[in-house]
C-alpha atoms as a PDB file:
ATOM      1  CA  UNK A   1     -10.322 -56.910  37.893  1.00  0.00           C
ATOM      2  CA  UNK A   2     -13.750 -59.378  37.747  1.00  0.00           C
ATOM      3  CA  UNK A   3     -15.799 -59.561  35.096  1.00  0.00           C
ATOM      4  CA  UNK A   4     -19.480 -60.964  34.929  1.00  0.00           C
ATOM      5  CA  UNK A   5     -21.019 -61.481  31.392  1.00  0.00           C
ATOM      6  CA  UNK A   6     -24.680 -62.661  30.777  1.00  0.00           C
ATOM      7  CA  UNK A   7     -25.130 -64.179  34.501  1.00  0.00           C
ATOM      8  CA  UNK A   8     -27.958 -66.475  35.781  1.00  0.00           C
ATOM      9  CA  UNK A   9     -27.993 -67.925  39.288  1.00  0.00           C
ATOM     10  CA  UNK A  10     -30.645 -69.968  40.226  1.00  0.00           C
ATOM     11  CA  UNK A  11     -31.265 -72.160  43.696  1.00  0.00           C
ATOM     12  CA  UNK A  12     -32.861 -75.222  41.967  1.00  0.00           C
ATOM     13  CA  UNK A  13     -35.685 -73.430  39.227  1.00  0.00           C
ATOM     14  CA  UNK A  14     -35.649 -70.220  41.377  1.00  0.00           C
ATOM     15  CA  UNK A  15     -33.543 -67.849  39.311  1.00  0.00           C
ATOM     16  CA  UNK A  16     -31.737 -64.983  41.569  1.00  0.00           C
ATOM     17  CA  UNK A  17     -29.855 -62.896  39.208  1.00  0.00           C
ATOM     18  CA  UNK A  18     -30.583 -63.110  35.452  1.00  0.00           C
ATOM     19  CA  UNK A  19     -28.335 -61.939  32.527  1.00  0.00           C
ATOM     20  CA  UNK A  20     -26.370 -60.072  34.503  1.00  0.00           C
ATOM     21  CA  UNK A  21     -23.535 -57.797  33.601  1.00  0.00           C
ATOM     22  CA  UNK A  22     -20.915 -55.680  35.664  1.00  0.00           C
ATOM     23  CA  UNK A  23     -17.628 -54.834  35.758  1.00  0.00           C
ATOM     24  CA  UNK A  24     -15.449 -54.600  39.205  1.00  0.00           C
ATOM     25  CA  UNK A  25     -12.311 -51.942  38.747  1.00  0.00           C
ATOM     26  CA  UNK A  26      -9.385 -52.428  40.217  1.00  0.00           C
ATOM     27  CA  UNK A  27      -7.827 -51.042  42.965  1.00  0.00           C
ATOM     28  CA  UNK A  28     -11.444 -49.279  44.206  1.00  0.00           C
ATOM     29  CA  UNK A  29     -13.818 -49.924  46.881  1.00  0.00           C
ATOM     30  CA  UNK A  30     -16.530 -51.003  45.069  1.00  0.00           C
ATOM     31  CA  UNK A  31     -20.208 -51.404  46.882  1.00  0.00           C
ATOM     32  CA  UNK A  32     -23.171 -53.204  46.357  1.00  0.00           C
ATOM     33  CA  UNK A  33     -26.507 -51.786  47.248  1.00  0.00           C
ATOM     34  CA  UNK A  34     -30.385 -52.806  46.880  1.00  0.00           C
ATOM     35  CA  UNK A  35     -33.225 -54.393  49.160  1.00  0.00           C
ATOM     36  CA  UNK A  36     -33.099 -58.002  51.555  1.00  0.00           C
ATOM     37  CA  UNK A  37     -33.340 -60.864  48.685  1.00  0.00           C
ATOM     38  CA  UNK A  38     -32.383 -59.202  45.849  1.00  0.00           C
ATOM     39  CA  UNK A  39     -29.557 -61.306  44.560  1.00  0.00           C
ATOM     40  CA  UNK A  40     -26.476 -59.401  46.426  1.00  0.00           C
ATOM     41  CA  UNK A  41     -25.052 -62.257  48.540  1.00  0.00           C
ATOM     42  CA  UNK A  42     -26.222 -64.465  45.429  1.00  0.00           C
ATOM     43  CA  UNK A  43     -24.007 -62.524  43.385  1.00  0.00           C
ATOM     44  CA  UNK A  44     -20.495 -62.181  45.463  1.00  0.00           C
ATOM     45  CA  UNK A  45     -21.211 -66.271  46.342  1.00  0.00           C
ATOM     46  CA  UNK A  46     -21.197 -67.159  42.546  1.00  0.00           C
ATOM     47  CA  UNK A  47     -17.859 -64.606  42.424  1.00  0.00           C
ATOM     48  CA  UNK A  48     -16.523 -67.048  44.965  1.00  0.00           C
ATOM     49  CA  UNK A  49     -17.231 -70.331  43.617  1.00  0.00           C
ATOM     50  CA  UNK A  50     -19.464 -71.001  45.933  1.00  0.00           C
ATOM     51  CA  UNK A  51     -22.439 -71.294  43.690  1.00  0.00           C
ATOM     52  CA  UNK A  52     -22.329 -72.502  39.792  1.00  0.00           C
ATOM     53  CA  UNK A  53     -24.079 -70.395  37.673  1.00  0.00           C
ATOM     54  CA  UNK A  54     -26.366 -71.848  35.626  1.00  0.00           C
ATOM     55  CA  UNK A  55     -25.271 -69.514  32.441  1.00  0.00           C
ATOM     56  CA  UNK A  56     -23.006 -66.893  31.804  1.00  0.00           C
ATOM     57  CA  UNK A  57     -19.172 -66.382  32.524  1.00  0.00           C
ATOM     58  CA  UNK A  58     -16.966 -64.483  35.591  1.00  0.00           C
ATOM     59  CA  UNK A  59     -13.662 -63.470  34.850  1.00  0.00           C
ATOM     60  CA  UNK A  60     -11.044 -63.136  36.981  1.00  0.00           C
ATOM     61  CA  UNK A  61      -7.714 -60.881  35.748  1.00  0.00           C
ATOM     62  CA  UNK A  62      -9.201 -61.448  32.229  1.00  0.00           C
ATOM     63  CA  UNK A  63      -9.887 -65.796  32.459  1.00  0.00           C
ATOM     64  CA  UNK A  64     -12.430 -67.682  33.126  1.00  0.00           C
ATOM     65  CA  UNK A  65     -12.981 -68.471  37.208  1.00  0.00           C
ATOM     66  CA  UNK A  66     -14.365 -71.516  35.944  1.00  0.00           C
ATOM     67  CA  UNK A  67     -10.972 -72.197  34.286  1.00  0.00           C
ATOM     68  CA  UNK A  68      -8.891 -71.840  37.080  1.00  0.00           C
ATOM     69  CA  UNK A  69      -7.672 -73.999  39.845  1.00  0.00           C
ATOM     70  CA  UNK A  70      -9.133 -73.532  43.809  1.00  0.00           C
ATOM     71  CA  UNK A  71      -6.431 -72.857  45.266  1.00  0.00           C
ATOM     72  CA  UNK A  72      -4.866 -70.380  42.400  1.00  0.00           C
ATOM     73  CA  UNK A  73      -7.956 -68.252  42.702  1.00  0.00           C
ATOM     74  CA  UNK A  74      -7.456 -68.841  47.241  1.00  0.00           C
ATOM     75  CA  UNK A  75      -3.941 -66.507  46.215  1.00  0.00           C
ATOM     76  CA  UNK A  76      -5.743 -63.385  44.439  1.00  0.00           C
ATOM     77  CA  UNK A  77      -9.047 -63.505  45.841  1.00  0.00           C
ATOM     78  CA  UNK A  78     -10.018 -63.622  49.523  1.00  0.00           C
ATOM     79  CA  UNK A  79     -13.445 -64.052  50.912  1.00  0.00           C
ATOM     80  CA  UNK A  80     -15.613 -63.258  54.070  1.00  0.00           C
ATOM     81  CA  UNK A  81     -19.381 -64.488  54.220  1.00  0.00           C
ATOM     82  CA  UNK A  82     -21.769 -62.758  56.157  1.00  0.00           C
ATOM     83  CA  UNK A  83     -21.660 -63.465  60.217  1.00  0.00           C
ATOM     84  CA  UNK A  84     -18.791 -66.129  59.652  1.00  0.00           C
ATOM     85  CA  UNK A  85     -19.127 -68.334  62.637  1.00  0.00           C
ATOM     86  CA  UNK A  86     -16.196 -69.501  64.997  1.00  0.00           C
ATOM     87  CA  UNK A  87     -15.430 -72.587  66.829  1.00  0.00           C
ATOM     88  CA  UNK A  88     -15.774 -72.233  70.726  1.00  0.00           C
ATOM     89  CA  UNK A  89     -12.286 -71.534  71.979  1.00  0.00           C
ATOM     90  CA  UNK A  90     -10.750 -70.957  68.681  1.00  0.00           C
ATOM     91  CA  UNK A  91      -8.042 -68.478  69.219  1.00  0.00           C
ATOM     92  CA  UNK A  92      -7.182 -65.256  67.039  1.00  0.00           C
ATOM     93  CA  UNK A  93      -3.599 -66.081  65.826  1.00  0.00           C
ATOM     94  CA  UNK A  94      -5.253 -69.769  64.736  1.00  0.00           C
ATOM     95  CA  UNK A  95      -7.990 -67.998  63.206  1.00  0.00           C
ATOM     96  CA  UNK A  96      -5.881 -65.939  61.334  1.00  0.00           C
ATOM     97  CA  UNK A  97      -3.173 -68.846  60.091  1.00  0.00           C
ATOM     98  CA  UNK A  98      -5.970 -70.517  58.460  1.00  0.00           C
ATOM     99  CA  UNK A  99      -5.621 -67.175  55.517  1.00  0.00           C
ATOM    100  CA  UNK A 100      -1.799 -69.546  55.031  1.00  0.00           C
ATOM    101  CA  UNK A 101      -3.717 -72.230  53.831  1.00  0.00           C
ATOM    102  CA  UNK A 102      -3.533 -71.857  49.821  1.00  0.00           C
ATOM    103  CA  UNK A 103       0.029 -71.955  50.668  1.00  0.00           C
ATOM    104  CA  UNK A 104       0.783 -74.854  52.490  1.00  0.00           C
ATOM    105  CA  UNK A 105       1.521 -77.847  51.055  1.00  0.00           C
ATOM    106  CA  UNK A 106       0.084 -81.570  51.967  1.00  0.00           C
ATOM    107  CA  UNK A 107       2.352 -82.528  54.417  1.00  0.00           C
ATOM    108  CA  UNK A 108       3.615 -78.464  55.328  1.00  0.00           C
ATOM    109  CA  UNK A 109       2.803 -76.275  58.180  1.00  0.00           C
ATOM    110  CA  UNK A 110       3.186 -73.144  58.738  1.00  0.00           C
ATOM    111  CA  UNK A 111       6.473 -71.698  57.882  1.00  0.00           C
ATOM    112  CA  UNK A 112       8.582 -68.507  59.051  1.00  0.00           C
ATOM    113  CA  UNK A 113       6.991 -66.489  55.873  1.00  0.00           C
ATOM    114  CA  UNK A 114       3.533 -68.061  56.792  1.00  0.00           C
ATOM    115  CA  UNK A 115       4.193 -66.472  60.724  1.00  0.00           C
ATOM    116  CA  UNK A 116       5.493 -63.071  59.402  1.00  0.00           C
ATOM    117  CA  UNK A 117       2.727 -62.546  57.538  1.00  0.00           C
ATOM    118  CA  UNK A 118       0.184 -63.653  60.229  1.00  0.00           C
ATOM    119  CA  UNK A 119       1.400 -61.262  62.610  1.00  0.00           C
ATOM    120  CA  UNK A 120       1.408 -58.658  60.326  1.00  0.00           C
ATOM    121  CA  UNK A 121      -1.857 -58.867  59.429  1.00  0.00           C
ATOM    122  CA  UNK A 122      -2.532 -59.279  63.609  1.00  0.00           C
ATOM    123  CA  UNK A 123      -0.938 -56.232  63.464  1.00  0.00           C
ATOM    124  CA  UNK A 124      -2.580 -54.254  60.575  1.00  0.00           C
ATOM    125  CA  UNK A 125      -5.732 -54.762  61.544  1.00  0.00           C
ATOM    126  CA  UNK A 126      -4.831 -54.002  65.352  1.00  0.00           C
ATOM    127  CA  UNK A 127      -5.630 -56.715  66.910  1.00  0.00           C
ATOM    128  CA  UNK A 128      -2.444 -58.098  67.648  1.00  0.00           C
ATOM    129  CA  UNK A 129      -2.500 -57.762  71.553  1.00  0.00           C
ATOM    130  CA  UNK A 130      -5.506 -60.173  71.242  1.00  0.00           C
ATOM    131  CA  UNK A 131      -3.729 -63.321  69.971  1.00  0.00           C
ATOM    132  CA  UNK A 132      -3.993 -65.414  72.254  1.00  0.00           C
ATOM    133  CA  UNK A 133      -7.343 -64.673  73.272  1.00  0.00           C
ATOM    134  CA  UNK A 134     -10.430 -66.901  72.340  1.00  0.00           C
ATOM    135  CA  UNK A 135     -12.538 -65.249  69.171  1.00  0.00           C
ATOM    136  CA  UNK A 136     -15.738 -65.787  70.728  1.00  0.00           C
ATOM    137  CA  UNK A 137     -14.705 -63.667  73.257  1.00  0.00           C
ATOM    138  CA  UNK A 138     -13.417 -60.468  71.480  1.00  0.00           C
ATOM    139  CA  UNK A 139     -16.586 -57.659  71.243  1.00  0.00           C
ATOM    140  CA  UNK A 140     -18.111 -57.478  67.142  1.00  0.00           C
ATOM    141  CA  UNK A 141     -15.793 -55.017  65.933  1.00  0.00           C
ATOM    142  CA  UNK A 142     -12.440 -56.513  67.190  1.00  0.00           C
ATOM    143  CA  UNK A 143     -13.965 -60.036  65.739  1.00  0.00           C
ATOM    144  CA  UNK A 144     -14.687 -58.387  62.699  1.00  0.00           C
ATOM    145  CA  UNK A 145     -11.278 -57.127  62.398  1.00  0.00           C
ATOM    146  CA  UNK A 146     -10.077 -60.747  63.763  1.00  0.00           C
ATOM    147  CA  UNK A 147     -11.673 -62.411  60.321  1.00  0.00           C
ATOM    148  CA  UNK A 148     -10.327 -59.225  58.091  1.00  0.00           C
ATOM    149  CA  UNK A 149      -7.169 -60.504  59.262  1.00  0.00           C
ATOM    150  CA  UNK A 150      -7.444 -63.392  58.745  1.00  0.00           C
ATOM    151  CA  UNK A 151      -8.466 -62.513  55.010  1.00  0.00           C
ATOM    152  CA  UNK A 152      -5.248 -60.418  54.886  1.00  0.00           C
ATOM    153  CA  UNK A 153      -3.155 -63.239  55.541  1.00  0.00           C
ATOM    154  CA  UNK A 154      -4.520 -65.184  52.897  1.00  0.00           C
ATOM    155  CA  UNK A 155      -1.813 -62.203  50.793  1.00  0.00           C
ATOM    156  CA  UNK A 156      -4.336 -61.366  48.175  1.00  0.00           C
ATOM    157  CA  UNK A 157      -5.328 -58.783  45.746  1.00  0.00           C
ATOM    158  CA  UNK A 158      -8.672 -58.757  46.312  1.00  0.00           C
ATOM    159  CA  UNK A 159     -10.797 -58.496  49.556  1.00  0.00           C
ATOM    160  CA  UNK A 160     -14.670 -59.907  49.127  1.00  0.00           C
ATOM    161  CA  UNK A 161     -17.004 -59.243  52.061  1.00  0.00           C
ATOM    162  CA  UNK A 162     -20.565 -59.806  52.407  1.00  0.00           C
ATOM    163  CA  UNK A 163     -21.851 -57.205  54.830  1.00  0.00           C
ATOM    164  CA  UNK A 164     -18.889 -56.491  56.967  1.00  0.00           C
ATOM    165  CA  UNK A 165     -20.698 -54.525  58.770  1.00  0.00           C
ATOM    166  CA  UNK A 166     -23.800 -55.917  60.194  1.00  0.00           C
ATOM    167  CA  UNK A 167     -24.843 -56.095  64.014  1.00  0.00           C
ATOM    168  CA  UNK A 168     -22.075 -53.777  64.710  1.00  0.00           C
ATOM    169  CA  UNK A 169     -23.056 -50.169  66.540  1.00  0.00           C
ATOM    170  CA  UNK A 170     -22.669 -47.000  64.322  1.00  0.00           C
ATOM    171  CA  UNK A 171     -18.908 -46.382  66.159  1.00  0.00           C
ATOM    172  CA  UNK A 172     -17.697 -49.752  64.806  1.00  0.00           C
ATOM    173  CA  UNK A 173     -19.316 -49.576  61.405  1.00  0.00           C
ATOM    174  CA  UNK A 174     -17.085 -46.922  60.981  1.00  0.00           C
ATOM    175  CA  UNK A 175     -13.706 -48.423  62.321  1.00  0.00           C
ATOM    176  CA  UNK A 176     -14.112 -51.469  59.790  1.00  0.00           C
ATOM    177  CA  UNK A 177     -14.802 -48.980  56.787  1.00  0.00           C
ATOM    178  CA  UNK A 178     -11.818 -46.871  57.879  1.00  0.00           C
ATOM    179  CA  UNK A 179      -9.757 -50.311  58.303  1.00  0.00           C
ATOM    180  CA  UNK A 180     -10.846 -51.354  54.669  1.00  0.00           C
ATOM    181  CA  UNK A 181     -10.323 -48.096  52.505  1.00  0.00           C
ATOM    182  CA  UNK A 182      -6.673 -47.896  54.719  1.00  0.00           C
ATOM    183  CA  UNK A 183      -6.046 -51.066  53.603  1.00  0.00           C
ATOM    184  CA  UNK A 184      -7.025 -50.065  49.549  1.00  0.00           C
ATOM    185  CA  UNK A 185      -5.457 -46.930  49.662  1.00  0.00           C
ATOM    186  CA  UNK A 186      -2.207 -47.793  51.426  1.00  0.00           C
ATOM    187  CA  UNK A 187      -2.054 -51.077  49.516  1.00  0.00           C
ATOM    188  CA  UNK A 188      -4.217 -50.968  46.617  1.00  0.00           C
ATOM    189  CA  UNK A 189      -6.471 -53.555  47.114  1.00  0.00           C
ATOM    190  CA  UNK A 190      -9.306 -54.154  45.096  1.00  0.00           C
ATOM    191  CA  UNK A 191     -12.422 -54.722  47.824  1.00  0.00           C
ATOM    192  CA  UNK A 192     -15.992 -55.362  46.998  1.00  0.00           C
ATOM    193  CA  UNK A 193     -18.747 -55.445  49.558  1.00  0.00           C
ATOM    194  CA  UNK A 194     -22.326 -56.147  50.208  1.00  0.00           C
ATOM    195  CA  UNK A 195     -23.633 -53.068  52.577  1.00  0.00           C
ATOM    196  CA  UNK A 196     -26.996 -52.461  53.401  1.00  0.00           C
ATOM    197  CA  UNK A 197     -26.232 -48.463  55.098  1.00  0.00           C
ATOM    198  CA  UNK A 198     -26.682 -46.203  52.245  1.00  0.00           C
ATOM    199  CA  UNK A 199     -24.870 -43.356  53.948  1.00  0.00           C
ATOM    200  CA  UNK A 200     -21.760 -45.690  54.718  1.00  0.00           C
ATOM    201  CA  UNK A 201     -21.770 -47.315  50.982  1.00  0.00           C
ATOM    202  CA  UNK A 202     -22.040 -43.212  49.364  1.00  0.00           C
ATOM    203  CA  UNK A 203     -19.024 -42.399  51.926  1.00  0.00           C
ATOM    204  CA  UNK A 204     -16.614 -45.178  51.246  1.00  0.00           C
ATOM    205  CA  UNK A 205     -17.269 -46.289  47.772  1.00  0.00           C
ATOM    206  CA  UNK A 206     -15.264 -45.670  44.939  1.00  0.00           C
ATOM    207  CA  UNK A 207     -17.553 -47.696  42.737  1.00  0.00           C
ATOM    208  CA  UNK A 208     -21.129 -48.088  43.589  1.00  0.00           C
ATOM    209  CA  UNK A 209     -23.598 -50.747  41.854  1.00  0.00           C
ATOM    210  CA  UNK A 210     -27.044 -50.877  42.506  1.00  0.00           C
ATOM    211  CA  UNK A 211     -28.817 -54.274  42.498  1.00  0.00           C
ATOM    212  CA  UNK A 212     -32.928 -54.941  42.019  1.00  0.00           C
ATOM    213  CA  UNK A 213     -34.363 -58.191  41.521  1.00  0.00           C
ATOM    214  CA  UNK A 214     -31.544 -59.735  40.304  1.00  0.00           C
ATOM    215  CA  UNK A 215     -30.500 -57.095  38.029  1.00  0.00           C
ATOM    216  CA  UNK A 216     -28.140 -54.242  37.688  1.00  0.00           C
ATOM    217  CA  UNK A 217     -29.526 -50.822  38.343  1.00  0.00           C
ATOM    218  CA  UNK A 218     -26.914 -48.546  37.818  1.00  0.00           C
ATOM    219  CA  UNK A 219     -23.610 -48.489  38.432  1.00  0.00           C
ATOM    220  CA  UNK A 220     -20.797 -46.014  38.682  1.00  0.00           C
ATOM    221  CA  UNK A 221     -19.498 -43.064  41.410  1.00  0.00           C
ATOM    222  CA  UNK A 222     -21.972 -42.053  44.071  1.00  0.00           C
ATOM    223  CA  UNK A 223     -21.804 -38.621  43.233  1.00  0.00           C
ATOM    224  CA  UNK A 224     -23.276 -39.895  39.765  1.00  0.00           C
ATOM    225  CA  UNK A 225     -25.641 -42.361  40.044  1.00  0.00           C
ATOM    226  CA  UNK A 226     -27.144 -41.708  43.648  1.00  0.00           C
ATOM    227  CA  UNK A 227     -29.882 -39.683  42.830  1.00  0.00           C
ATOM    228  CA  UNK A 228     -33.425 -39.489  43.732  1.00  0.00           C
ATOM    229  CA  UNK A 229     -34.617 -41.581  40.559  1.00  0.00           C
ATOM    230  CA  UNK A 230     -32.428 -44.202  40.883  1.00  0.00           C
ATOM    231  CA  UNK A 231     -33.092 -44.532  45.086  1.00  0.00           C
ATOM    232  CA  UNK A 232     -36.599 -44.714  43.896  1.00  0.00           C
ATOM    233  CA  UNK A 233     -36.060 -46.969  40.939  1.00  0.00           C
ATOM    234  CA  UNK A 234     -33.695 -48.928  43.339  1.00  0.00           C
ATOM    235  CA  UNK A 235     -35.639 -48.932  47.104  1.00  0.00           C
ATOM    236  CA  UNK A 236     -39.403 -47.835  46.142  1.00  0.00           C
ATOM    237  CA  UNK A 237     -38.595 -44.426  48.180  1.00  0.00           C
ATOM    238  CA  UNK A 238     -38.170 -40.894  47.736  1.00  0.00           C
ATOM    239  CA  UNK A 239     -35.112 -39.910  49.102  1.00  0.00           C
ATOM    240  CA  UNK A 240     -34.146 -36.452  50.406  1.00  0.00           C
ATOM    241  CA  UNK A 241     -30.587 -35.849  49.181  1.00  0.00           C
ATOM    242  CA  UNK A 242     -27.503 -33.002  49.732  1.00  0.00           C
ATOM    243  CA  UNK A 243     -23.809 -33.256  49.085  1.00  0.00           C
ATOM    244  CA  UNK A 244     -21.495 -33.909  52.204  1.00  0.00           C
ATOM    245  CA  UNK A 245     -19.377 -30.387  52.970  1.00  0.00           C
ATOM    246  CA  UNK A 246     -16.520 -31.511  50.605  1.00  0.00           C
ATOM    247  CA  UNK A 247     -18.889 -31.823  47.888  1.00  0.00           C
ATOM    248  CA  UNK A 248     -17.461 -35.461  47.358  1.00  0.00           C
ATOM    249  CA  UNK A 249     -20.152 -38.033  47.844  1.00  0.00           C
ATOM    250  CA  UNK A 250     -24.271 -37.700  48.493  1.00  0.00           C
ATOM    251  CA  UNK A 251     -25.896 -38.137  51.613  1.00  0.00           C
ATOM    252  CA  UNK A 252     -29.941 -39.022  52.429  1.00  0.00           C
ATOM    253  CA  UNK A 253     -30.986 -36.990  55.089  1.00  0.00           C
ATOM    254  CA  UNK A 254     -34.591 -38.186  54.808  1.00  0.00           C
ATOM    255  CA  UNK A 255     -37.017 -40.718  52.954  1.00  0.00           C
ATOM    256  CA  UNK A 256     -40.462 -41.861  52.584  1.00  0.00           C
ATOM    257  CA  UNK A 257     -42.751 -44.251  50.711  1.00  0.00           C
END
């Protein structure tokens, strides 16, 4: 689904990530990992246009990002930064019709197909009875969930999300990681995420990629690459590690320096 090939990102002569190279499947929940600073948000930015690269390529579908028009890339690929931030008063069905706006046309609003799908996604993501209320109201997880939905309107293939889950308690870290691997196993969306709770990232992931310093890690199922050499390699710690009672993903039950 995305492609990155020989990446560098730099913030003026400060390079972030350096010849990187990954590969995003689709149709999996696929999480990024690694320490405060070490090119993560960098990395799903520059996947969003929001930073140029200063070499290397990102494909989306198989063509250059570069190569392909704003609003085009608005219709397969939505994005969420990390604690978005609302205007005072704003209220959750207009929060959630701005995900219409690759659609609309100069002088168009929104039109019956624009509203069905808004309250759909109001309604997907459960927070429907709050549409009229203000988002700066709602608690963390039903704003959360507000923005999600608003990404879900925007009718895409592909969900980005930097840290979906920060500041919320462990109860509602949970509800939006439920919400998202619903929404990719009911619909098959492709979603990639920044997450910083290894535990969470191990449980939901389909795809794991571990970042350090810019660079790529490892990369692959959690069962196969989160081990105690690579949470070392990875973090600087050694990790205490057993299997979940399925068998299905690992779990760190205790670390130290």
């Amino acid at each position: 689904m995305i492609e990155v090939k020989n990446l560098d990102v730099a913030y003026e002569q400060k390079y972030i990530i350096q010849n990187m190279n990954l590969e995003i499947p689709k149709g999996k929940i696929t999480m990024i990992i690694g320490s405060n600073g070490c090119g993560k948000s960098t990395l799903l930015k520059t996947i969003a246009r929001i930073l140029t690269p200063k070499k290397g390529e990102i494909y989306l579908e198989g063509v250059r990002i570069k190569e392909q028009a704003p609003k085009e890339i608005a219709k397969k690929m939505a994005v969420l930064p990390q604690s978005p931030v609302v205007p005072a008063g704003l209220l959750v069905k207009e929060l959630v019709s701005y995900g219409r706006f690759p659609y609309q046309s100069a002088l168009g609003g929104l039109k019956q197909k624009d509203m069905e799908q808004v309250n759909w996604a109001m309604e997907v993501t459960g927070i429907a009875a709050y549409a009229n209320h203000p988002v700066d109201r709602l608690s963390g997880g039903q704003r959360q969930r507000a923005w999600i939905a608003m990404a879900l309107a925007q009718e895409t293939e592909i969900l980005v999300l930097d840290e979906p889950t920060t500041y919320l308690d462990m109860a509602h870290q949970l509800e939006i990681l439920m919400l998202l691997q619903k929404l990719n196993k009911e619909q098959d969306r492709t979603i990639i995420m920044v997450l910083h709770e290894l535990n969470n990232a191990t449980k939901f992931a389909d795809h794991i990629i571990g970042v350090k310093e810019g660079k790529v890690v490892f990369e692959g199922k959690p069962l196969d690459v989160i081990t105690q050499e690579n949470l070392h390699q990875l973090y600087g710690i050694h990790a205490k590690l057993q299997l979940d009672e399925s068998g299905t993903y690992p779990i760190c039950t205790d670390f130290s320096i």
